[in-house]
N, C-alpha and C. Protein backbone atom coordinates (compact mmCIF):
# COMPACT_ATOMS: atom_id res chain seq x y z
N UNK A 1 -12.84 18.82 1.34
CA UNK A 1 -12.16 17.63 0.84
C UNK A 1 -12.53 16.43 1.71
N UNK A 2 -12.73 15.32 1.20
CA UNK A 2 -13.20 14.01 1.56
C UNK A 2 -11.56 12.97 1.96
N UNK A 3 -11.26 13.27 3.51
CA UNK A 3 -9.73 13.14 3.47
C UNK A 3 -9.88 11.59 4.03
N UNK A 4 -10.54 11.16 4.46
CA UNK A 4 -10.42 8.80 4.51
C UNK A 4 -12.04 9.26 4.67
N UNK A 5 -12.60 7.83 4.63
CA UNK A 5 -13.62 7.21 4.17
C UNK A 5 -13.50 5.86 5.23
N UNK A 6 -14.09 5.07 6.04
CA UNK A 6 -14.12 4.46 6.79
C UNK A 6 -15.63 3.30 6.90
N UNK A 7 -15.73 2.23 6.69
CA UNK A 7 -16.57 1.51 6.99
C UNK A 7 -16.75 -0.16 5.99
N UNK A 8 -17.70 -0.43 6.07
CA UNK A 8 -17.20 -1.88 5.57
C UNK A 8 -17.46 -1.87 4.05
N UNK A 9 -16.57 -2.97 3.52
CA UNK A 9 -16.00 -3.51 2.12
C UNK A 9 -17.30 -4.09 1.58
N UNK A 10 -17.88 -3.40 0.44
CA UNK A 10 -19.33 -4.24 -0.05
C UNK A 10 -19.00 -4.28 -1.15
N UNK A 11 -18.08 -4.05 -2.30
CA UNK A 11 -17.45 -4.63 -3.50
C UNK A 11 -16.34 -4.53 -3.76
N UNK A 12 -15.31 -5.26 -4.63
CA UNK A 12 -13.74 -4.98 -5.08
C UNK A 12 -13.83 -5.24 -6.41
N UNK A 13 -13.14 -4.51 -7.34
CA UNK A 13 -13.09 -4.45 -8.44
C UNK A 13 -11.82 -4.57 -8.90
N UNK A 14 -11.42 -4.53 -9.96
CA UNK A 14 -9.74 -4.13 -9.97
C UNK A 14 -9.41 -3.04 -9.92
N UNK A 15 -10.31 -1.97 -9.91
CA UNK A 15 -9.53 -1.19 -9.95
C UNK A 15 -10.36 -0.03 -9.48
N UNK A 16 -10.99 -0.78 -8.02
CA UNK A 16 -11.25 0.33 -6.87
C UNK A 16 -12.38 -0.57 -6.09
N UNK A 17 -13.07 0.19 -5.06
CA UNK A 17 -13.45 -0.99 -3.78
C UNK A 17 -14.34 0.24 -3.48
N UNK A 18 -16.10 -0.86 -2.80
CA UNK A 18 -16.97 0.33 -2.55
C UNK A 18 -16.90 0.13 -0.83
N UNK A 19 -17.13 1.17 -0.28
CA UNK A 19 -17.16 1.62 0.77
C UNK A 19 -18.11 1.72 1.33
N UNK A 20 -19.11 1.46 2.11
CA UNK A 20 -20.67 1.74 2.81
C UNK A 20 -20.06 2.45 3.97
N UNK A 21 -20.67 3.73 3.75
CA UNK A 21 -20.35 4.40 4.91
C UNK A 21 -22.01 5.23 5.27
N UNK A 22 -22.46 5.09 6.56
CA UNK A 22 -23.35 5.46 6.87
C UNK A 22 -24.39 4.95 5.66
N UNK A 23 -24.61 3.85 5.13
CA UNK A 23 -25.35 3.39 4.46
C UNK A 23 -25.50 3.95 3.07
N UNK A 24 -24.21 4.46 2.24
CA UNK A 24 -24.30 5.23 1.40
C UNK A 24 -23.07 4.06 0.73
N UNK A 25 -22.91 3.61 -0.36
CA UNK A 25 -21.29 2.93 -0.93
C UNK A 25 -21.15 4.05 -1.67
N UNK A 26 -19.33 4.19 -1.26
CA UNK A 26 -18.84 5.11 -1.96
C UNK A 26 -17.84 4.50 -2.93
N UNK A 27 -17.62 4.82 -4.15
CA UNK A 27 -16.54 4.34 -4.92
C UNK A 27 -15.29 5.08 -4.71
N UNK A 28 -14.13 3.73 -4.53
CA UNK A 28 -12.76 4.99 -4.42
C UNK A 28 -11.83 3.70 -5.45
N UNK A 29 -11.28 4.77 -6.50
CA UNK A 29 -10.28 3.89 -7.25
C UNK A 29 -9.26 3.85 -6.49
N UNK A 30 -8.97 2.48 -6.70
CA UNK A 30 -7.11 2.19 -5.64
C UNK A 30 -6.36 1.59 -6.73
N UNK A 31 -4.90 1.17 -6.03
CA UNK A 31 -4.06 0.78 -6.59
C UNK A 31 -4.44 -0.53 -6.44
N UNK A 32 -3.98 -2.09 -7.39
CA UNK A 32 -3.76 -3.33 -6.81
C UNK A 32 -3.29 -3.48 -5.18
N UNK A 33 -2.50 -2.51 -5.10
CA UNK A 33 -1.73 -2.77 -3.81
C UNK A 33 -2.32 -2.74 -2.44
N UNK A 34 -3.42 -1.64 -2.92
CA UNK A 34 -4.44 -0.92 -1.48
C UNK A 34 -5.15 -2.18 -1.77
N UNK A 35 -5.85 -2.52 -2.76
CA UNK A 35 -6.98 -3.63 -3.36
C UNK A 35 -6.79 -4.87 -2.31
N UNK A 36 -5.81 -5.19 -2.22
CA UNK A 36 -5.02 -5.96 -1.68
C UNK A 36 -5.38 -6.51 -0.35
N UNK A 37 -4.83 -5.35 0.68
CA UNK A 37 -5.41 -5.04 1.67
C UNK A 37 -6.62 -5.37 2.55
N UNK A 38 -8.07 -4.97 1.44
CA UNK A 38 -8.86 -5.05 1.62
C UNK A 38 -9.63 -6.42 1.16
N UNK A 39 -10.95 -6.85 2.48
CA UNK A 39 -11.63 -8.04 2.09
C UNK A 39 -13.14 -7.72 2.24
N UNK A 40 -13.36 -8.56 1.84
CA UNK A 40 -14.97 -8.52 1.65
C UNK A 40 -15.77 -8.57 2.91
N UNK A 41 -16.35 -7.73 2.99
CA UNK A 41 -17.60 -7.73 4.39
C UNK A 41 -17.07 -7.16 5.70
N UNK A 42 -15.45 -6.91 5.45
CA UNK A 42 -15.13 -6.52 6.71
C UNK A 42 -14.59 -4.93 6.48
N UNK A 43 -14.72 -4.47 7.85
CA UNK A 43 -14.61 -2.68 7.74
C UNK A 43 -13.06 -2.63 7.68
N UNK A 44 -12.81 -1.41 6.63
CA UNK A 44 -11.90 -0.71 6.11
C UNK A 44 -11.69 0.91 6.34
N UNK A 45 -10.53 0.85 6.40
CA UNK A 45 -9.94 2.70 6.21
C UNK A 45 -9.47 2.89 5.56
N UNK A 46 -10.02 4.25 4.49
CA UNK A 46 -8.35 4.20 3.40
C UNK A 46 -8.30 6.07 3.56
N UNK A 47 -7.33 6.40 3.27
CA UNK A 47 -7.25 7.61 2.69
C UNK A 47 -7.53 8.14 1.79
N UNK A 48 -8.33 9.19 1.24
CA UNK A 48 -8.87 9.29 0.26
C UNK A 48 -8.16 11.22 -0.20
N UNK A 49 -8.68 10.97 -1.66
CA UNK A 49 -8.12 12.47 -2.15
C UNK A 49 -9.44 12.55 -3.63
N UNK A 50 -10.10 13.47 -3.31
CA UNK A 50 -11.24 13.44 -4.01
C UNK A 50 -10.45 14.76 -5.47
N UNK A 51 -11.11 13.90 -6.42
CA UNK A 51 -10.89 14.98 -7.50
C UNK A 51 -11.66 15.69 -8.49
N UNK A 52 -11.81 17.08 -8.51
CA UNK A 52 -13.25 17.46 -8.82
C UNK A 52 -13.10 18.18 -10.68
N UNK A 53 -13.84 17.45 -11.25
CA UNK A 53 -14.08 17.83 -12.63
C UNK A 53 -15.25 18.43 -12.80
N UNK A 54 -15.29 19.16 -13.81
CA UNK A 54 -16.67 19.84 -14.16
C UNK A 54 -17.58 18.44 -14.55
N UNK A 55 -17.47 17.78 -15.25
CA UNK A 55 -18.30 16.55 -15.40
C UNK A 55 -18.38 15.35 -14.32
N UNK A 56 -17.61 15.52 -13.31
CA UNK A 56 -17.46 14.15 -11.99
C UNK A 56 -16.99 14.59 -11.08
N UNK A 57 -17.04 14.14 -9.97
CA UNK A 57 -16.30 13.83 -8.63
C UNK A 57 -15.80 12.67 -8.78
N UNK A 58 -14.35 12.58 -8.56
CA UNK A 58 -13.92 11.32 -8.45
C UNK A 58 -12.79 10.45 -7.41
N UNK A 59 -13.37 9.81 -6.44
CA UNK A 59 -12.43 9.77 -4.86
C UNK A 59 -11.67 8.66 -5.59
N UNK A 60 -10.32 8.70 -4.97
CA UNK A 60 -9.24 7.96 -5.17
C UNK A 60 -8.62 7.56 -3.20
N UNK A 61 -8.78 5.85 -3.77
CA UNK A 61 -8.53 5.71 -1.87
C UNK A 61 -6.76 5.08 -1.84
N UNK A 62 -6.38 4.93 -0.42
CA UNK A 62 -4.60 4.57 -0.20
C UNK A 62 -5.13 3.74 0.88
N UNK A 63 -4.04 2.98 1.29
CA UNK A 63 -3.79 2.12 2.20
C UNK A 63 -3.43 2.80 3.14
N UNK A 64 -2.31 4.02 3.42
CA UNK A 64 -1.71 5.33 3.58
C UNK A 64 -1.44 6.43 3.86
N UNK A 65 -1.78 7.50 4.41
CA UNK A 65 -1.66 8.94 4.56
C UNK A 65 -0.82 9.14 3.65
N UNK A 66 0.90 8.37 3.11
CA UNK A 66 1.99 8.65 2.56
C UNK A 66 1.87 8.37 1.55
N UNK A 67 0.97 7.46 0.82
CA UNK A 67 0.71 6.80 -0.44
C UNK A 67 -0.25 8.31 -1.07
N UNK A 68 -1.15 8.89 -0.30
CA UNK A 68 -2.11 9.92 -0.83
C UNK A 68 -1.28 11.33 -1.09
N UNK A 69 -0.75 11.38 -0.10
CA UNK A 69 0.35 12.56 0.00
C UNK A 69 1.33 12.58 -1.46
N UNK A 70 2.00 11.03 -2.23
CA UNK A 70 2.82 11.27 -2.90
C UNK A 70 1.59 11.11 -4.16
N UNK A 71 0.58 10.73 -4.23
CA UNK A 71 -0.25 10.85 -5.50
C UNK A 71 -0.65 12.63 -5.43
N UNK A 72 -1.16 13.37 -4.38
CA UNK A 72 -1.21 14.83 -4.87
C UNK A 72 -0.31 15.31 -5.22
N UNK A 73 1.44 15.01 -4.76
CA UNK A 73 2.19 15.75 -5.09
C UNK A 73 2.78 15.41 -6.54
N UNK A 74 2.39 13.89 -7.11
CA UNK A 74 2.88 13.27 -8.59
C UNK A 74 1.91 14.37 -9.59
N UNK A 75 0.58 14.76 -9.12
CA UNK A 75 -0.14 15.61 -9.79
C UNK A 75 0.77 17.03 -10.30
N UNK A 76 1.10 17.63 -9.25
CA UNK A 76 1.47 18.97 -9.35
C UNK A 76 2.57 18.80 -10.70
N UNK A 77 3.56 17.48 -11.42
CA UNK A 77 3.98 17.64 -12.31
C UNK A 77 3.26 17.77 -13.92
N UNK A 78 4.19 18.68 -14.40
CA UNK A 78 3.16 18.72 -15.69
C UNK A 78 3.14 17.48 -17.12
N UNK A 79 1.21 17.14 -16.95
CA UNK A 79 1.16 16.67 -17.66
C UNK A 79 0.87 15.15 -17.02
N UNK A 80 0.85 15.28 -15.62
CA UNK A 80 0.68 14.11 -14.72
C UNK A 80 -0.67 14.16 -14.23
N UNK A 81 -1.81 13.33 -14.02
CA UNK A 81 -2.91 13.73 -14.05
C UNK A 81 -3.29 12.73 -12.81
N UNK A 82 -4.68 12.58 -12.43
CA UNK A 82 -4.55 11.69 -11.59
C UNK A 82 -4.37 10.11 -11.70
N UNK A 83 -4.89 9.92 -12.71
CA UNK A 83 -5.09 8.52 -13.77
C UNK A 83 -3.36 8.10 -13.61
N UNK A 84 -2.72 9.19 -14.21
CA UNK A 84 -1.00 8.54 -14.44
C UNK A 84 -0.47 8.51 -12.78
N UNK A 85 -1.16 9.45 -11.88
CA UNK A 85 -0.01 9.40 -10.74
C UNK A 85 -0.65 7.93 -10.03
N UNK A 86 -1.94 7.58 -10.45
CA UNK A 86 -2.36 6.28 -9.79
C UNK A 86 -2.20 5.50 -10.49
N UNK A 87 -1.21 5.04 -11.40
CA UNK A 87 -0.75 4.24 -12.25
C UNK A 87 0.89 3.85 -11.67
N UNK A 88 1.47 5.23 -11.88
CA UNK A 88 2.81 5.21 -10.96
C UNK A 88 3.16 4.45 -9.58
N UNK A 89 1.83 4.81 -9.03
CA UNK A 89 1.81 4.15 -7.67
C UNK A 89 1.51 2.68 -7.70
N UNK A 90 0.84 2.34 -8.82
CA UNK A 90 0.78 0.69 -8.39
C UNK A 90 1.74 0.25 -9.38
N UNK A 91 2.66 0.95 -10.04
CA UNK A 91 3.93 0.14 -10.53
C UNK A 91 4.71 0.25 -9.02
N UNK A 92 5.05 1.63 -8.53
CA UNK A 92 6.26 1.51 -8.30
C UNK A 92 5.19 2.10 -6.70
N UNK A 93 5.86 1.26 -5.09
CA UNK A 93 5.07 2.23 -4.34
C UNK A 93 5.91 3.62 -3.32
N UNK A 94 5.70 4.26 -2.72
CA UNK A 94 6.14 5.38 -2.53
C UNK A 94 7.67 5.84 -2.63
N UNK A 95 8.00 4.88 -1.31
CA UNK A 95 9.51 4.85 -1.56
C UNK A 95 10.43 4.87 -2.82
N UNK A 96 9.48 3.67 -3.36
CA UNK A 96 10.70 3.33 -4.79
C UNK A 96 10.53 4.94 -5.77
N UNK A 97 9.55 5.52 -5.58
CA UNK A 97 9.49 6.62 -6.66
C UNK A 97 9.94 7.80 -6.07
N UNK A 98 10.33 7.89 -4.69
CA UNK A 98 11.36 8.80 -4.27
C UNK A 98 12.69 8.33 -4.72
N UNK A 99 12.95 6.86 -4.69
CA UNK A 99 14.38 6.71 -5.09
C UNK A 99 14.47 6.96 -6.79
N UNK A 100 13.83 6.74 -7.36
CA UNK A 100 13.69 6.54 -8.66
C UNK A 100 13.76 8.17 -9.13
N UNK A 101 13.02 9.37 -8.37
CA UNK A 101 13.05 10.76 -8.79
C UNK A 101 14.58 10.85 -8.50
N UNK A 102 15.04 10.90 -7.36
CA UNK A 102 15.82 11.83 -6.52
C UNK A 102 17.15 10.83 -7.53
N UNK A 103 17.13 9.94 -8.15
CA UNK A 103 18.45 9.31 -8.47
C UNK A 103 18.03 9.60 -10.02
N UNK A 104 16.91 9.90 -10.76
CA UNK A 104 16.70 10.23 -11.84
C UNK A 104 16.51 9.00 -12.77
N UNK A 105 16.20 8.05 -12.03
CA UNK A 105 16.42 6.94 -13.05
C UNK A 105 14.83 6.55 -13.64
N UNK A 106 15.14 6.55 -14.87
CA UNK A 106 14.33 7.29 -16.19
C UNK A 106 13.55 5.87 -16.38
N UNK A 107 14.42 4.79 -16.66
CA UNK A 107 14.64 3.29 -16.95
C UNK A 107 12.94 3.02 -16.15
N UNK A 108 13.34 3.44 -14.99
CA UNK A 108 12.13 2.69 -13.46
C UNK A 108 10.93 3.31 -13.68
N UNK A 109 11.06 4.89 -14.41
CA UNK A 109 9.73 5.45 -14.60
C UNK A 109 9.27 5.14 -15.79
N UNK A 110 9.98 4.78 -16.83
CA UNK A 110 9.14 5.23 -17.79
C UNK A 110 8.52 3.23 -17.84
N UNK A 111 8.85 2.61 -17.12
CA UNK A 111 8.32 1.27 -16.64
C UNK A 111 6.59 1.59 -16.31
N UNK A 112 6.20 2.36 -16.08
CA UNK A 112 5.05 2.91 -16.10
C UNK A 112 3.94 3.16 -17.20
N UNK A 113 2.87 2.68 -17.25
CA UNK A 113 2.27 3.08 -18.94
C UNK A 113 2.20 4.15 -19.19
N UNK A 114 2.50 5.01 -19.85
CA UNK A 114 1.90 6.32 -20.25
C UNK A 114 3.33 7.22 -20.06
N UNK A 115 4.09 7.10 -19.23
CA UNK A 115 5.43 7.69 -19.31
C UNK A 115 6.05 7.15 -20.06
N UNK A 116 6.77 7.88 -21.20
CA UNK A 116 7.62 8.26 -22.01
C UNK A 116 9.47 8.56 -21.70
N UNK A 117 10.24 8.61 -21.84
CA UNK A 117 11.30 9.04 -21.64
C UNK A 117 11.65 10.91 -21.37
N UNK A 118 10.50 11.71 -21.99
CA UNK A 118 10.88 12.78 -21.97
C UNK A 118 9.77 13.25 -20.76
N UNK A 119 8.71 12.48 -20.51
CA UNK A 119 7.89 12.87 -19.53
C UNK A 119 8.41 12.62 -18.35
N UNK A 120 9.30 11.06 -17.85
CA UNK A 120 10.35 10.92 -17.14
C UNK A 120 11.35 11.49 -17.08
N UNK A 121 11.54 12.59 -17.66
CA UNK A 121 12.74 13.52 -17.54
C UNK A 121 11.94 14.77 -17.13
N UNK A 122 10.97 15.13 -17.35
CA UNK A 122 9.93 16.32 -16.76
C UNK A 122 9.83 16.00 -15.17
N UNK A 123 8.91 15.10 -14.94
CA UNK A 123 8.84 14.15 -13.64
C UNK A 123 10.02 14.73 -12.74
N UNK A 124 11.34 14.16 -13.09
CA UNK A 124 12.18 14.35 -12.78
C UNK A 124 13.18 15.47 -12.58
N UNK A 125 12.78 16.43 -12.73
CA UNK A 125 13.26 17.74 -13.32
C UNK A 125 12.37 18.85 -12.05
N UNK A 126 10.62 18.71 -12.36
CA UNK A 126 9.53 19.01 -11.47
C UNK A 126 9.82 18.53 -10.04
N UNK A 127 9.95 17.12 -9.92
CA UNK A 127 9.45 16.83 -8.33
C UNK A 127 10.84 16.10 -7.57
N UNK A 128 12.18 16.27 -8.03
CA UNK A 128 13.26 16.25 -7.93
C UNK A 128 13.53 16.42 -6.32
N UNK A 129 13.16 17.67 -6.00
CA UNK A 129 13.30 18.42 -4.52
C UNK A 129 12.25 18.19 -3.87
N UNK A 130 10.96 17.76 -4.43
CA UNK A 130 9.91 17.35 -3.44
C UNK A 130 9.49 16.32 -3.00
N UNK A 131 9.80 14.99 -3.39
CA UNK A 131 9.30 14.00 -3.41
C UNK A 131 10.09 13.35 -1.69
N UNK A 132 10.80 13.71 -1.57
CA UNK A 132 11.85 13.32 -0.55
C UNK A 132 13.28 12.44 -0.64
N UNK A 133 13.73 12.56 0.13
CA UNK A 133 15.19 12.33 -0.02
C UNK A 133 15.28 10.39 -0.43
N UNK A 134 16.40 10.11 -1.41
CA UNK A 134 16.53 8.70 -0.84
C UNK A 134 16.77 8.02 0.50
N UNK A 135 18.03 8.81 1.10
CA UNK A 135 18.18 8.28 2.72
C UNK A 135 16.47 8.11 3.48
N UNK A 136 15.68 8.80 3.58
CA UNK A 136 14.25 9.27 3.93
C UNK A 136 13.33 7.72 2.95
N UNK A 137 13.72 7.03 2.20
CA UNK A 137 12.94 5.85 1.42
C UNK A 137 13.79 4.94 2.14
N UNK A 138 15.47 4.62 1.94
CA UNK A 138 15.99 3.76 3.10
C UNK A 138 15.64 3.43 4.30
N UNK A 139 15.48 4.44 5.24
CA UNK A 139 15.10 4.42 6.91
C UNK A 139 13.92 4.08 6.71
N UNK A 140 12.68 4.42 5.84
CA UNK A 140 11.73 3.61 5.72
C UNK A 140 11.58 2.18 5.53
N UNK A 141 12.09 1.84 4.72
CA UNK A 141 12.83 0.48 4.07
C UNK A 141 13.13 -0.36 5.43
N UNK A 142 13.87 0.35 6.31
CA UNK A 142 14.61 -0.39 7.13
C UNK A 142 13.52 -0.89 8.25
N UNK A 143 12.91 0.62 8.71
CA UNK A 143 11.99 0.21 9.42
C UNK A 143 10.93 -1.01 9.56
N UNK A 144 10.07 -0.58 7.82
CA UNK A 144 9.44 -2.07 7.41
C UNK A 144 10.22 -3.65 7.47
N UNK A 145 11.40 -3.20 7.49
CA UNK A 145 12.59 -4.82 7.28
C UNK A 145 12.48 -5.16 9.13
N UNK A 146 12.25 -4.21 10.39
CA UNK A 146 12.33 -4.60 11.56
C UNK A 146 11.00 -4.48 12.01
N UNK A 147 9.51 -4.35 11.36
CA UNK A 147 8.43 -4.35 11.50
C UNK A 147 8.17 -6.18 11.07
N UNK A 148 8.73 -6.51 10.10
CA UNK A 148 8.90 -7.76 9.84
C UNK A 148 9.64 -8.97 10.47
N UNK A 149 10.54 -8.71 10.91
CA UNK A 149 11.59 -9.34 11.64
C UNK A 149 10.20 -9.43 13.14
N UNK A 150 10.08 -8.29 13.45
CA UNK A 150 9.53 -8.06 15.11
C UNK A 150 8.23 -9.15 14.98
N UNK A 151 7.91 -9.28 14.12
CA UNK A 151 6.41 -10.15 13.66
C UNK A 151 7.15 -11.74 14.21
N UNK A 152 7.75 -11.79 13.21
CA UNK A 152 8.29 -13.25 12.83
C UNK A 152 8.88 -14.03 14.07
N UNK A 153 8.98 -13.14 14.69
CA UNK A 153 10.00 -14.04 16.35
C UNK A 153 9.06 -13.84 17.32
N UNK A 154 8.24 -12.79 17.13
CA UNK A 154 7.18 -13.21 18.21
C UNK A 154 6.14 -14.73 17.92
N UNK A 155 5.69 -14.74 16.86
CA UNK A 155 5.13 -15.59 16.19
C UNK A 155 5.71 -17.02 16.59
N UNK A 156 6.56 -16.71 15.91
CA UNK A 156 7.68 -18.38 16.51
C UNK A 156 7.66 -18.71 17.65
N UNK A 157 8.17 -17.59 19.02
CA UNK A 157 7.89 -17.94 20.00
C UNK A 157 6.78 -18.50 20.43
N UNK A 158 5.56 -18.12 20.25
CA UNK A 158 4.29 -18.04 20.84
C UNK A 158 3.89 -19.29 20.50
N UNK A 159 4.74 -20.16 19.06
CA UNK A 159 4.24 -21.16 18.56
C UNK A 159 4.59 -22.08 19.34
N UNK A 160 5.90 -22.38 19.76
CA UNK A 160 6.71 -23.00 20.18
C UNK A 160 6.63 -23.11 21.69
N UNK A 161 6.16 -21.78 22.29
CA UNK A 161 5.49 -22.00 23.86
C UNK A 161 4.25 -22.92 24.03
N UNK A 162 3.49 -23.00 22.85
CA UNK A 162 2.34 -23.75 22.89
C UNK A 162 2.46 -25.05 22.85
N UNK A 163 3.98 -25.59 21.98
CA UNK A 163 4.36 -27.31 21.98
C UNK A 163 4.53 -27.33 21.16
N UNK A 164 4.62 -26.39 19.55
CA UNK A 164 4.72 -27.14 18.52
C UNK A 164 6.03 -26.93 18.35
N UNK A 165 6.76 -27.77 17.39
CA UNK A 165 7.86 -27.63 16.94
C UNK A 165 8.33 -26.60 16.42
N UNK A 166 9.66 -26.38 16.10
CA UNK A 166 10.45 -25.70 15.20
C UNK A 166 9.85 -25.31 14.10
N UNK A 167 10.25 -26.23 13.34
CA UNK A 167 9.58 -26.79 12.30
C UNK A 167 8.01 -26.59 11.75
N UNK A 168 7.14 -26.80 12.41
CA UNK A 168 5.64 -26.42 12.28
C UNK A 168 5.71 -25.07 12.61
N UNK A 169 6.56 -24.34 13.35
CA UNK A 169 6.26 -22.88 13.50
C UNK A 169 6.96 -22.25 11.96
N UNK A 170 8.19 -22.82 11.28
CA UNK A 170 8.62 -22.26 10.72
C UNK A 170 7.30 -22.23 9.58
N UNK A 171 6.45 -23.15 8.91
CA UNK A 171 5.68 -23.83 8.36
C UNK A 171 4.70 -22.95 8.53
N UNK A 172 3.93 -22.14 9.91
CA UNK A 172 2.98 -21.79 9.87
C UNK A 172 3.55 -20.40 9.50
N UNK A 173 4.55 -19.44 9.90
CA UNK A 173 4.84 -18.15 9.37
C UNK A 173 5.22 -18.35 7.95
N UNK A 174 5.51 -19.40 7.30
CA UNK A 174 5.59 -19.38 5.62
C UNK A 174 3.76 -18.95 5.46
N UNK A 175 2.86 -19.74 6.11
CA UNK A 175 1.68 -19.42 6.01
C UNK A 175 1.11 -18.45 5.58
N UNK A 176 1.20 -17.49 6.96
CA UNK A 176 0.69 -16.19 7.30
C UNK A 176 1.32 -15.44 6.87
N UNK A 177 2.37 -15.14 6.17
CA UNK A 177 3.37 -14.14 5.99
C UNK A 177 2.73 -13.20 4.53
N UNK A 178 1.83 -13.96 3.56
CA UNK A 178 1.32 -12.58 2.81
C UNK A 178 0.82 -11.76 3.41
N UNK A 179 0.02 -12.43 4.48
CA UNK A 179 -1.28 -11.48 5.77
C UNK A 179 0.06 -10.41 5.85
N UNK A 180 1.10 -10.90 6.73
CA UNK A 180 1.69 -9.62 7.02
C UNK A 180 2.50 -8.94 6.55
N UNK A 181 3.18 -9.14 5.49
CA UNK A 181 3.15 -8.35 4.31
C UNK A 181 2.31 -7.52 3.47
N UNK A 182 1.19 -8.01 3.58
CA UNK A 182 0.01 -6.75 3.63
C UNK A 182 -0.15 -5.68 4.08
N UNK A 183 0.10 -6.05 5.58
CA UNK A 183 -0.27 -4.62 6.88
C UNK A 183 1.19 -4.21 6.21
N UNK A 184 2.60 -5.09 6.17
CA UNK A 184 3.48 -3.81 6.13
C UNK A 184 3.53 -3.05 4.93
N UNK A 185 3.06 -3.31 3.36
CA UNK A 185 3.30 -2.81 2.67
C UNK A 185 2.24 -1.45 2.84
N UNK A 186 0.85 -1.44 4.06
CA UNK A 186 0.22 -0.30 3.92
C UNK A 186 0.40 0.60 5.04
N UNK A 187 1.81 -0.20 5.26
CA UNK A 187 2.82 1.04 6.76
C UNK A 187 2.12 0.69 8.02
N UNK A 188 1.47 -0.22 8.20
CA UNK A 188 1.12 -1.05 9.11
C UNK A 188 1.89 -1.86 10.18
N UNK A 189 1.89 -1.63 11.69
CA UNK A 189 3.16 -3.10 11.84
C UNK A 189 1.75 -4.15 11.69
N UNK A 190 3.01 -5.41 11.76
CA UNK A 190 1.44 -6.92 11.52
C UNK A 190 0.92 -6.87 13.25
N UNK A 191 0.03 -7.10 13.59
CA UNK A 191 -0.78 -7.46 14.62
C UNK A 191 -0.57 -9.04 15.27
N UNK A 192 0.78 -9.17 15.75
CA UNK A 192 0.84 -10.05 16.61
C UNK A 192 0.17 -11.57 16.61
N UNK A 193 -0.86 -11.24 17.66
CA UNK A 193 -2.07 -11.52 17.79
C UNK A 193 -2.98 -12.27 16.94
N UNK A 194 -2.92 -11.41 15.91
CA UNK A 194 -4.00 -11.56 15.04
C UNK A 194 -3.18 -12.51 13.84
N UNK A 195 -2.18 -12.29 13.86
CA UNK A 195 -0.79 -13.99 13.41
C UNK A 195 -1.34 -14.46 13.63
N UNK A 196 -1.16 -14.80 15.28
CA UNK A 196 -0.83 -16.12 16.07
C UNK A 196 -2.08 -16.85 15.41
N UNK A 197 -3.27 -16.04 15.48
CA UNK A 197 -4.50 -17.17 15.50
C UNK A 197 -3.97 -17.44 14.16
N UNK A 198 -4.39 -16.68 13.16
CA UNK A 198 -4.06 -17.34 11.74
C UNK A 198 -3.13 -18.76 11.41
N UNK A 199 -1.74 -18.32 12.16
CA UNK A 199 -1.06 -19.66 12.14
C UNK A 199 -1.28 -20.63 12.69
N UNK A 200 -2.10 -20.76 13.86
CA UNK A 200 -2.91 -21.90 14.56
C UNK A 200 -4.09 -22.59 13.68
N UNK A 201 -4.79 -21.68 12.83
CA UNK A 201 -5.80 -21.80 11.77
C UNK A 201 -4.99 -22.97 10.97
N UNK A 202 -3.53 -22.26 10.72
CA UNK A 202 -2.71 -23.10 9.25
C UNK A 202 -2.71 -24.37 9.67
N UNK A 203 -1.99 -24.26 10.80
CA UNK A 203 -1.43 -25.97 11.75
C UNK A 203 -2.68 -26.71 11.80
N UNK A 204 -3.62 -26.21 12.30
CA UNK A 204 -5.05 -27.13 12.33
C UNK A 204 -5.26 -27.92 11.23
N UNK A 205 -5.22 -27.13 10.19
CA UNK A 205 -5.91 -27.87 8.71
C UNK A 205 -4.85 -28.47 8.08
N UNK A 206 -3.93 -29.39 8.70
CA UNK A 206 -2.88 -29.29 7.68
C UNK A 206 -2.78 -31.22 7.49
């Protein structure tokens, strides 16, 4: 099994991103969300879960270890294939489809193309006990909510040690804040650092 894939971004598509690895591009379909993530010309990691047909090989990449983990296990339900569990995932992303199994709510899945009401009741029925607990999507939740917070006040500070105002700091984290919403939505904390310059980038050009 072909478990991540590592090296730089040489196309994005909608609906997957090539990979040059050792001078070879590999295709891996992603979600919008992983898509996201990733930019052009610069090196990438994703997780990958390769799927083997008598007619193809076909790698599917995550932002994730946890994003790949809940697409093999959306498989094991019947009638869920890889196409639908990587569909699931860029409606809804990990967490929400643990809360959405474990509370049964039919409404959130069948929000999904290709799920039905009775396939959302299969779903739900199948991966009920496996998907993980809601409390277990909360503490996640929470974590990402103080991965965010921890960004945002360092940021400010660092702005504000330098001379700029209040104000221009608040201005430059409105900025940067998809950047780090990025890293957190792929379980990432944001990189400090790698803010600060960005928001110095914002203030410059403004």
């Amino acid at each position: 099994m072909i478990a991540s894939v590592a090296g730089r971004v040489t196309a994005i598509a909608p609906d997957g991103a090539v990979i040059e690895v050792g001078g070879v591009g590999i295709l891996t379909h992603c979600t919008p969300g992983t898509l996201a993530t990733l930019r052009m010309g610069e090196e990438a990691r994703l997780a990958t879960s390769l799927v083997v047909r008598e007619e193809s090989l076909t790698l599917y990449g995550f932002a994730t270890d946890d994003e790949r983990a809940v697409f093999e296990l959306l498989q094991t339900a019947s009638g869920v294939g890889p196409k639908l569990a990587l569909a699931m995932l860029a409606v809804h992303p990990p967490n929400a489809l643990r809360v959405a199994v474990a509370a049964a709510d039919l409404k959130a899945l069948t929000q999904v193309p290709g799920i039905g009401q009775k396939g959302a009741q299969r779903i739900v029925l199948e991966l009920k006990d496996r998907l993980g607990t809601p409390e277990e999507a909360v503490n996640a939740a929470i974590r990402g909510d103080r991965r965010v917070a921890l960004w945002r006040d360092q940021v400010h500070s660092g702005l504000v040690g330098l001379g700029y105002s209040g104000r221009d700091a608040d201005e430059a984290i409105a900025a940067v804040e998809p950047e780090a919403e990025a890293e957190v939505a792929a379980g990432r904390s944001p990189q400090v650092a790698v803010l600060l310059k960005s928001a110095l980038r914002a203030l410059s050009v403004r």
